[in-house]
Protein backbone atom coordinates (compact mmCIF):
# COMPACT_ATOMS: atom_id res chain seq x y z
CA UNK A 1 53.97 -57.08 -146.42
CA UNK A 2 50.55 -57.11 -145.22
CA UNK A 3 48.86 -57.07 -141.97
CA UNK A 4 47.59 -60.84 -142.85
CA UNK A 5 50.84 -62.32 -143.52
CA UNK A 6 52.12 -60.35 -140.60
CA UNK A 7 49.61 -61.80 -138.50
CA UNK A 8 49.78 -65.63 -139.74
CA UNK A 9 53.55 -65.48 -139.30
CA UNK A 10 53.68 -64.22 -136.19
CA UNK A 11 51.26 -66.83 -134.70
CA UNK A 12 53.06 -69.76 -136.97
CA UNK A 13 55.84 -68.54 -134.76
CA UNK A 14 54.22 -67.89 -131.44
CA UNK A 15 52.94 -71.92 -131.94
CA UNK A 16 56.49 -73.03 -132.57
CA UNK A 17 58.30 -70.42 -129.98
CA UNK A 18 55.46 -72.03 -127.75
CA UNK A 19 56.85 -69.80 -124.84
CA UNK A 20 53.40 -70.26 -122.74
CA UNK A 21 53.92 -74.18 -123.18
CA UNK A 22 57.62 -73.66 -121.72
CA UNK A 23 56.27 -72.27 -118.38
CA UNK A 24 56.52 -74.82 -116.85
CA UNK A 25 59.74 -75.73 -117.24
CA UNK A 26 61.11 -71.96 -117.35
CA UNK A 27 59.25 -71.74 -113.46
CA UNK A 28 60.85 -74.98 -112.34
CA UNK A 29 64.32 -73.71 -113.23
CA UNK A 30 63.93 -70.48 -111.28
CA UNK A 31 62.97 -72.76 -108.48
CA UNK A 32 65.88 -75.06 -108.52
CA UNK A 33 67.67 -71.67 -107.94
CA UNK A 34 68.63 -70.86 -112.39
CA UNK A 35 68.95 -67.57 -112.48
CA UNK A 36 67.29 -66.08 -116.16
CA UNK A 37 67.69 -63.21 -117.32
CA UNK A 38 65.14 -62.18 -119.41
CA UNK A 39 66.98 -59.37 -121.68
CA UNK A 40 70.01 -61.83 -121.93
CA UNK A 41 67.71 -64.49 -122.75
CA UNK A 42 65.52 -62.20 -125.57
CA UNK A 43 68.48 -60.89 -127.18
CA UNK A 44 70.49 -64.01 -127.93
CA UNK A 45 67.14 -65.61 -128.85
CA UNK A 46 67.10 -62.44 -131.38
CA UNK A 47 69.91 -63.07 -132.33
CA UNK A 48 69.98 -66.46 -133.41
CA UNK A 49 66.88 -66.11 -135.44
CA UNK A 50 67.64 -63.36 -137.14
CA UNK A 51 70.92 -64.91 -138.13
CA UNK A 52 68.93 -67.36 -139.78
CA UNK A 53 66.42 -65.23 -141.17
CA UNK A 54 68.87 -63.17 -143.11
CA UNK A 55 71.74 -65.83 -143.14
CA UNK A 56 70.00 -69.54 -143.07
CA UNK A 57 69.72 -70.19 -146.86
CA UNK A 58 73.03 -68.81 -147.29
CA UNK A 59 74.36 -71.48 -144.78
CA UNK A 60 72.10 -74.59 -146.28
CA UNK A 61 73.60 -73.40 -149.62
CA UNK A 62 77.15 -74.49 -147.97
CA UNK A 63 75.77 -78.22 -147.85
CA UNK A 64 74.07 -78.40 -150.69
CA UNK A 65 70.58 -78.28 -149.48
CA UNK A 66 67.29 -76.69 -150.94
CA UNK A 67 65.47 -74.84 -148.61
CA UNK A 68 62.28 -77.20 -149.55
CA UNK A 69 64.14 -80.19 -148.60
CA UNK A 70 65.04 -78.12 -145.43
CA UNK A 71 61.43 -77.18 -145.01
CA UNK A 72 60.20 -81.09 -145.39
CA UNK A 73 62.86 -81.91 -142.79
CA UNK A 74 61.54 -78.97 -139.94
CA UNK A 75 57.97 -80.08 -140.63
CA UNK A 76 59.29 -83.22 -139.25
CA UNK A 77 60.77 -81.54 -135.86
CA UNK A 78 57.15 -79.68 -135.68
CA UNK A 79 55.34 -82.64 -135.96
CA UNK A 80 57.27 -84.18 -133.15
CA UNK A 81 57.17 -81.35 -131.08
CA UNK A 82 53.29 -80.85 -131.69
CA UNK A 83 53.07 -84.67 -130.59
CA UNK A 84 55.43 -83.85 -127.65
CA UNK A 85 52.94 -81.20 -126.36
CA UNK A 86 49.85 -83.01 -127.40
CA UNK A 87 50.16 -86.02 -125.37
CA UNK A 88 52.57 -85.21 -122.94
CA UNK A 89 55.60 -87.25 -123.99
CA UNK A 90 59.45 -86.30 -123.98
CA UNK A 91 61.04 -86.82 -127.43
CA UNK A 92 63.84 -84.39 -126.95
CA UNK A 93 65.71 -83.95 -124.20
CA UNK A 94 67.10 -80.61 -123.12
CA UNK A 95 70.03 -80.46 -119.67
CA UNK A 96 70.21 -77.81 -117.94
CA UNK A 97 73.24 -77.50 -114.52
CA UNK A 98 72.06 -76.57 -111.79
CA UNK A 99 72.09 -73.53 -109.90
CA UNK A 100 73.68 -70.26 -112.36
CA UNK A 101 72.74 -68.91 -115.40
CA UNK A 102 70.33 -70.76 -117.86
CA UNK A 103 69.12 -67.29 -119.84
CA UNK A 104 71.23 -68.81 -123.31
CA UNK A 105 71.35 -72.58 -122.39
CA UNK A 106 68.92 -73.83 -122.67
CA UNK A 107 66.44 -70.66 -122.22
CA UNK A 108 67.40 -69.09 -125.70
CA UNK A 109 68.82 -71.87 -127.29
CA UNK A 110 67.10 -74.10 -127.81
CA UNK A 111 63.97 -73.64 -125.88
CA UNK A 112 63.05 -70.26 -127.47
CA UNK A 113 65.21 -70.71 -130.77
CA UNK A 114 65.54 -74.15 -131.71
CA UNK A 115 65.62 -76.49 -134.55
CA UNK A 116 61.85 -75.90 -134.55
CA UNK A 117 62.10 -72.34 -134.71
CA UNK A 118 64.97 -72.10 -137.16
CA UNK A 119 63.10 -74.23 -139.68
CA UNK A 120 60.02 -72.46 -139.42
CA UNK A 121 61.99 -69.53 -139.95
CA UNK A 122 63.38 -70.98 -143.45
CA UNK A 123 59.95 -72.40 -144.09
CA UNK A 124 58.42 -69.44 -143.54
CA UNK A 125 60.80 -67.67 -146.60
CA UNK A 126 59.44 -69.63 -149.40
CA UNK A 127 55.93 -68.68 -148.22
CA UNK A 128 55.99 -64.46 -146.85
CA UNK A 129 58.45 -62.00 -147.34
CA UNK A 130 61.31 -60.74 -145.32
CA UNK A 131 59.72 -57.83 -143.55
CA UNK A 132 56.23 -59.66 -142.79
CA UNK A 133 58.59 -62.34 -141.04
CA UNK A 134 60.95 -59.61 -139.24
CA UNK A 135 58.01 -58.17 -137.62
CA UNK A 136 56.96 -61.61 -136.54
CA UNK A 137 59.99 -62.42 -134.62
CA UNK A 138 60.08 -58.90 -133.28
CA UNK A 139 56.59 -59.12 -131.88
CA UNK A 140 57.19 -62.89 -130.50
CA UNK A 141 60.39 -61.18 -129.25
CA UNK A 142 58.53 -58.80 -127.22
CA UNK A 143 56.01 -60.80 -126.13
CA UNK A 144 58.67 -63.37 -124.67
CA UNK A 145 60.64 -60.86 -123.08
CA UNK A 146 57.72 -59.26 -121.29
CA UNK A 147 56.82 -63.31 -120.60
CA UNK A 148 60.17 -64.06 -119.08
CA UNK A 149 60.08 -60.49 -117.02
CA UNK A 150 56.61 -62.16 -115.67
CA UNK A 151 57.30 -65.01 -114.61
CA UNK A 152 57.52 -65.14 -110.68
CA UNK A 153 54.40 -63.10 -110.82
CA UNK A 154 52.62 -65.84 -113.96
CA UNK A 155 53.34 -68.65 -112.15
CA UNK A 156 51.16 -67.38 -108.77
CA UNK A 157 48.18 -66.88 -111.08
CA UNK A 158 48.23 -69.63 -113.39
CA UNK A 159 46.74 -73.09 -112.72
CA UNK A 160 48.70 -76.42 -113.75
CA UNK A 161 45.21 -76.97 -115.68
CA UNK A 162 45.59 -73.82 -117.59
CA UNK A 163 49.05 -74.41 -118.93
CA UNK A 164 48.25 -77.95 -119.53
CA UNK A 165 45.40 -77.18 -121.66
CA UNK A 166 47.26 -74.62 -123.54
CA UNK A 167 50.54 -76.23 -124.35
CA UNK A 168 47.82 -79.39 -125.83
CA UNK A 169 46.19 -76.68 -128.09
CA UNK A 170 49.76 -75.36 -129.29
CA UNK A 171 50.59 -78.92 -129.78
CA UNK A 172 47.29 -79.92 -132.19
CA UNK A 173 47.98 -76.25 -134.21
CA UNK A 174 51.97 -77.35 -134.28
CA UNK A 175 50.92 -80.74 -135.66
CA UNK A 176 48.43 -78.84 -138.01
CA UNK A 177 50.93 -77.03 -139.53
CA UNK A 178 53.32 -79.87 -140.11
CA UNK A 179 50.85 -81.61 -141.88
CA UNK A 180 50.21 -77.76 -144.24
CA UNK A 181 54.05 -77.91 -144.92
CA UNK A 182 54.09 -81.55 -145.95
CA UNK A 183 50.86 -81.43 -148.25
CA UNK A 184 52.56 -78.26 -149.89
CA UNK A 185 56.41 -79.72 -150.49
CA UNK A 186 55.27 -82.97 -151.75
């Protein structure tokens, strides 16, 4: 565990978390009257990824598959996701009903801890070790809970520009990073 890998895992995850780029649709819920609850939404986010930090090979051991093969397949959901943010498209589709609570679904899963984040998770265990990628999630953790306690007061101050441009940068480092994972499994 060092303060590099610590660092790189935590903003391979911040990138795929991409909680800034799901702003916008976290402040449109609140308006259509979803009520999220940031601790409820944290802590089931928590955890379902550290269920599949400590748990995930275990379970693709159950169908038979390698955690490279699992790895190829995620850098396949972060490309598409990077190309999602990138140029503004809608490859997955997430439902939400209205009015009640959205702070698990779709707010924890799978906004914060989906498919994307689950296989960067598993990717991320062939590359760094356990603690450096603990400390990552528990970081991105506490960022998005102190995100999610923000957001009335984030969405008064920030521009549509300014989370436009932002969730386009996540998307080109996303798409980077698919392309790292590919070049190294194949």
């Amino acid at each position: 565990m060092t303060l590099s890998s610590i660092l790189t895992v935590s903003l391979i995850l911040f990138s795929v978390i991409d909680i800034i780029g799901s702003l916008p649709v976290i402040i449109n819920m609140k308006k259509e009257g979803v009520d999220i609850n940031p601790l409820i939404a944290t802590s089931t986010a928590a955890a379902i990824m550290l269920a599949f930090l400590f748990g995930g090979s275990a379970i693709l051991g159950l169908f038979g598959i390698e955690v490279a093969s699992f790895a190829l397949a995620g850098s396949l959901i972060i490309f598409f996701i990077g190309l999602e943010m990138t140029l503004g498209i809608r490859l997955f589709r997430t439902t939400h009903d209205d009015g009640g609570s959205g702070s698990i679904v779709p707010i924890a899963f799978p906004l914060l801890a989906g498919a994307g984040t689950l296989t960067t998770i598993i990717s991320l265990k062939t590359e760094y070790d356990t603690y450096s990628i603990l400390v990552g999630i528990l970081l991105n953790l506490g960022f998005i809970y102190v995100i999610l306690r923000s957001t009335d007061w984030i969405s008064k101050k920030m521009s549509p520009q300014v989370t436009s441009t932002l969730r386009k940068v996540f998307g080109i480092v996303l798409i980077a990073i698919a392309i790292q994972m590919v070049r190294e499994y194949v």
